[in-house]
Structure formats: structure tokens, C-alpha cells
N, C-alpha and C. Protein backbone atom coordinates (compact mmCIF):
# COMPACT_ATOMS: atom_id res chain seq x y z
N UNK A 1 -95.49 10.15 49.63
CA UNK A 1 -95.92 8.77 49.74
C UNK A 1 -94.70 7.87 49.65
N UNK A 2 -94.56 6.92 50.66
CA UNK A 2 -93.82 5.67 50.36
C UNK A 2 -93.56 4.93 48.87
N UNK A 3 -92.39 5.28 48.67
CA UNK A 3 -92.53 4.26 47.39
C UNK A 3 -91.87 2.72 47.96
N UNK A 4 -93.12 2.24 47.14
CA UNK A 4 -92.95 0.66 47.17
C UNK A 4 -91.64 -0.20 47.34
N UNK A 5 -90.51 0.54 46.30
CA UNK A 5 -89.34 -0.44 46.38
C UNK A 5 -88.85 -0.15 47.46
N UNK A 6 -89.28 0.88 48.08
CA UNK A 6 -88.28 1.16 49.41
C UNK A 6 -88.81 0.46 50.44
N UNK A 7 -89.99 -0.42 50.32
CA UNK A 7 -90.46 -1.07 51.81
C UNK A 7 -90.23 -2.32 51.96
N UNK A 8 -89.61 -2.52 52.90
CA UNK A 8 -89.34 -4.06 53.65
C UNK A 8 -90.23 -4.61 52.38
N UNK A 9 -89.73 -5.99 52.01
CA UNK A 9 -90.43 -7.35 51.65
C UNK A 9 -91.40 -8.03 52.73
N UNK A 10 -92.17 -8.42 52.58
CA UNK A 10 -93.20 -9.21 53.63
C UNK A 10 -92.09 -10.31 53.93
N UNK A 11 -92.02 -10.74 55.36
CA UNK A 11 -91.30 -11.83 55.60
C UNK A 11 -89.83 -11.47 55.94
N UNK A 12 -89.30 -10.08 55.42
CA UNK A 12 -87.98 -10.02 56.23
C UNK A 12 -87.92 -9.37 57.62
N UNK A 13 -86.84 -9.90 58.35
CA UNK A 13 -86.55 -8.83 59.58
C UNK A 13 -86.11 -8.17 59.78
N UNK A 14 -86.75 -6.94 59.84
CA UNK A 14 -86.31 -5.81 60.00
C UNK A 14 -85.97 -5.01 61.87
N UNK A 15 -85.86 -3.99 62.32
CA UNK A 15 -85.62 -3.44 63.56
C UNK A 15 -86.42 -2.00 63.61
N UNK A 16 -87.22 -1.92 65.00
CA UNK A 16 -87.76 -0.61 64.99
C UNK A 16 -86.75 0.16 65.67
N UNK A 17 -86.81 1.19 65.30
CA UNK A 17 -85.58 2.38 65.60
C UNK A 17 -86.50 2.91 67.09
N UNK A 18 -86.33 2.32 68.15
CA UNK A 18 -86.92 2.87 69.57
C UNK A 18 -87.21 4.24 69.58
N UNK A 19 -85.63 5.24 68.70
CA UNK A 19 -85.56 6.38 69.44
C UNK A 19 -86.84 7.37 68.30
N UNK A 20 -87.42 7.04 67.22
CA UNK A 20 -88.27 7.42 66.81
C UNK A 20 -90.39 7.22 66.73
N UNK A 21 -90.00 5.82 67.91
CA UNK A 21 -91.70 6.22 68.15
C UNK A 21 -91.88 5.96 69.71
N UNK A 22 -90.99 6.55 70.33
CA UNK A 22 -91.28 6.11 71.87
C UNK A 22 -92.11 7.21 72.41
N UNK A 23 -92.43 8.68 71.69
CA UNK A 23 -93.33 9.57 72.30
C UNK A 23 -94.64 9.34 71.36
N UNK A 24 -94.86 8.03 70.82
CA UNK A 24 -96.52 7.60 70.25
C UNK A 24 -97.10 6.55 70.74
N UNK A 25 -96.10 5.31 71.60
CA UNK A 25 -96.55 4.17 72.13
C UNK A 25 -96.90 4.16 73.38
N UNK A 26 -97.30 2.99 73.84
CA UNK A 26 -97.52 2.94 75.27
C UNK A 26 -96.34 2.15 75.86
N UNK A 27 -96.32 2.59 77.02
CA UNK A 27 -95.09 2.32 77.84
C UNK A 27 -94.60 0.37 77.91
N UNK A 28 -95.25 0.00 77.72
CA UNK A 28 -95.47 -1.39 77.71
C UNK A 28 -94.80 -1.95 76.48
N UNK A 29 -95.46 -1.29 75.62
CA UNK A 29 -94.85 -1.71 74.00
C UNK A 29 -93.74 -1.10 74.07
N UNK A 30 -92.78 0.23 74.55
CA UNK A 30 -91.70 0.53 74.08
C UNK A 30 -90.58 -0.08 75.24
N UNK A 31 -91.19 -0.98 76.53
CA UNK A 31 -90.46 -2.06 76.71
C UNK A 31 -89.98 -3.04 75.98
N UNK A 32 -91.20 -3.38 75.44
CA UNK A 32 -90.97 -4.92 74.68
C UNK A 32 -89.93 -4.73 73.47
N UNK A 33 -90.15 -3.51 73.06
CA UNK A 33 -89.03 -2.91 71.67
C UNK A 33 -87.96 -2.54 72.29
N UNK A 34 -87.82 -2.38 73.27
CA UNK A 34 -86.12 -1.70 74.01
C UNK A 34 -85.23 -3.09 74.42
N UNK A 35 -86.52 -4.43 74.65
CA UNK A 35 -85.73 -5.24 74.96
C UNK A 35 -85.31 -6.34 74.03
N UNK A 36 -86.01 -6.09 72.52
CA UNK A 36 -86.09 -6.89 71.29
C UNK A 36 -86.36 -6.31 69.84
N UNK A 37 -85.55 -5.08 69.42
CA UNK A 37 -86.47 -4.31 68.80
C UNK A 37 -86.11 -4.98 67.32
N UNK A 38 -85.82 -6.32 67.22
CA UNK A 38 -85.84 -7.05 65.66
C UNK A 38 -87.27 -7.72 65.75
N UNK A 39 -87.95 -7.31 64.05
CA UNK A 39 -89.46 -8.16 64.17
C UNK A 39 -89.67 -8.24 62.35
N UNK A 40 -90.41 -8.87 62.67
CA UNK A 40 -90.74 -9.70 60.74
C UNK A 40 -91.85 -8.89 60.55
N UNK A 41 -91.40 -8.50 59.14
CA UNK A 41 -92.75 -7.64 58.54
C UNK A 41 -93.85 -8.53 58.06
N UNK A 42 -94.97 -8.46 58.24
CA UNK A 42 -96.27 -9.32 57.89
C UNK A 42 -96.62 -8.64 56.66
N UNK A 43 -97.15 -6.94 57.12
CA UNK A 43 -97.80 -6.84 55.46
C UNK A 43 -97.77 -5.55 55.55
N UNK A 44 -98.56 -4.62 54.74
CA UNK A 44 -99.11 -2.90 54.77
C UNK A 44 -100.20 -2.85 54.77
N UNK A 45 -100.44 -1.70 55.57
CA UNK A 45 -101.08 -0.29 55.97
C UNK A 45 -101.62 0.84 55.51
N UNK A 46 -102.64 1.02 54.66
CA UNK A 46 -102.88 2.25 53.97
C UNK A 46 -102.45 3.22 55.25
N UNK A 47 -102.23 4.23 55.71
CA UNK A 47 -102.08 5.18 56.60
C UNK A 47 -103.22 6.37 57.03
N UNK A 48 -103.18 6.74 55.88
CA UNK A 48 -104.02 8.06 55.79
C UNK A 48 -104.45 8.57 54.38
N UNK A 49 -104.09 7.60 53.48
CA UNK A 49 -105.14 7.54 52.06
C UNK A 49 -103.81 7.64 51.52
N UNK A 50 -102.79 8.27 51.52
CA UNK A 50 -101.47 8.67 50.55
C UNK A 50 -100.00 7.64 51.54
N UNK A 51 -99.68 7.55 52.41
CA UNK A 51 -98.96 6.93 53.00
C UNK A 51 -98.83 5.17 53.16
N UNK A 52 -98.02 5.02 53.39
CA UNK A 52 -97.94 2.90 53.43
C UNK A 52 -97.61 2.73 54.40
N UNK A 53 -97.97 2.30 55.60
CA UNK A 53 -97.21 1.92 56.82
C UNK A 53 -97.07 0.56 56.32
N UNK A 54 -96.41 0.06 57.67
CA UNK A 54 -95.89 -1.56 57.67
C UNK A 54 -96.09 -2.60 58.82
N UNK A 55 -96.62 -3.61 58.18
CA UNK A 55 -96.82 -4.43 59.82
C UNK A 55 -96.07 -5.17 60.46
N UNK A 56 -95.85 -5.33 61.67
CA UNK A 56 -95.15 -6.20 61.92
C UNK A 56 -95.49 -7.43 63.11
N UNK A 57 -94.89 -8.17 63.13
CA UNK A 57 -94.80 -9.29 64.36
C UNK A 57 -93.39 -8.99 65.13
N UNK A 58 -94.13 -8.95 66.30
CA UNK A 58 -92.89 -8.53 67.59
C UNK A 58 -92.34 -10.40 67.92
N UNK A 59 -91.56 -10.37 68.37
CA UNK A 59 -91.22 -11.76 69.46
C UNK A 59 -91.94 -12.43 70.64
N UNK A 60 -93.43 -11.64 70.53
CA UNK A 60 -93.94 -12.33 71.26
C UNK A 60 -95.35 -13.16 71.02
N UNK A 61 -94.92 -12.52 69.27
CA UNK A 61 -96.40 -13.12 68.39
C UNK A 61 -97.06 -11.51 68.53
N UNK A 62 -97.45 -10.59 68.94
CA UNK A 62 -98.35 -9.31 68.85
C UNK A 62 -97.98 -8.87 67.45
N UNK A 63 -99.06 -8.50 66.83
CA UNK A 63 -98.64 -7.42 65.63
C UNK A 63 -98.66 -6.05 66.09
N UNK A 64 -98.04 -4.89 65.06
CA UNK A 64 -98.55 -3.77 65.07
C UNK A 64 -97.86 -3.53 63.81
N UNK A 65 -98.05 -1.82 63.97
CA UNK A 65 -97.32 -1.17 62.08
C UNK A 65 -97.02 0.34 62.81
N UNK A 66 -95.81 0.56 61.88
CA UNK A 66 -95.24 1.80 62.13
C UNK A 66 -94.73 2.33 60.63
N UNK A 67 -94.57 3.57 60.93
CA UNK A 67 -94.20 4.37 59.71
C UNK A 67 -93.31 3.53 58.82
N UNK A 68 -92.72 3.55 57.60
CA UNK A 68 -91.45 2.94 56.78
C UNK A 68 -90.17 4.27 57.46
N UNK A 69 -90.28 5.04 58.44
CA UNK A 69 -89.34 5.69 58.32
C UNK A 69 -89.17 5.64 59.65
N UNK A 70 -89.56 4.72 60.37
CA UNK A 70 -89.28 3.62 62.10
C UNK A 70 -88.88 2.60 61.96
N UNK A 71 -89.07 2.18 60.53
CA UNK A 71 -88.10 1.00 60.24
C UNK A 71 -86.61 0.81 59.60
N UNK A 72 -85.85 -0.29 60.30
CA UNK A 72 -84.64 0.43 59.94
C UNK A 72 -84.14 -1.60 59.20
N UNK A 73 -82.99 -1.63 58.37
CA UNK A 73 -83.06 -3.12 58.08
C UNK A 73 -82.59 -3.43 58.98
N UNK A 74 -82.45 -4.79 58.78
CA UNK A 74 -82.26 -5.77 60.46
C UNK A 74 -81.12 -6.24 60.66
């Protein structure tokens, strides 16, 4: 499980690491991250009952959430 101190603060910007979720997205989204991959964390994610994902806001206003270990600091 994610420990807490290790996850982004809500509100900082952080960067998704492209080369670790481009075989889970759709082709569309791993444009928009190849061409901007800095985005502000909004909040968390239970995952799968034991895990914390993280949310974020892209640059174009869209949210989504990815692992804490696709996020890299900004």
C-alpha cells in the first residue's frame, strides 16, 4: 500500500512518466500526456481496497488518476 507521506499534496504539480502507462490508456490521452505531461493533483483514489491512486487535472481541464508510481515530481 501507498504510504501517505509519499503522495503528492493535493494542489501540487506533478508529471506523468508517459513511458509507464502508455500500454493502459487510450491513444488520445497518451497524446495529450506526450504533449504536456505536467498536471495538478486534485485528490485520491481508493484503487482496489489496499492501494491509493491519485487524481489529476491535465491542461485541458479533464481529470483522471494513475498509480503514485506514474507519478513523478514536477
Amino acid at each position: 500500500m501507498a504510504e501517505t507521506k509519499l503522495l503528492p499534496k493535493i494542489g501540487s504539480k506533478v508529471k506523468i512518466n508517459i513511458n509507464k502507462v502508455q500500454d493502459r490508456l487510450p491513444v488520445k490521452l497518451i497524446d495529450q500526456i506526450s504533449s504536456n505531461p505536467r498536471v495538478v493533483t486534485t485528490g485520491y483514489k481508493m484503487t482496489d481496497g489496499r492501494g491509493i491512486g491519485i487524481t489529476v487535472r491535465l491542461q485541458n481541464g479533464e481529470e483522471n488518476w494513475f498509480f503514485p508510481e506514474e507519478i513523478e515530481k514536477g
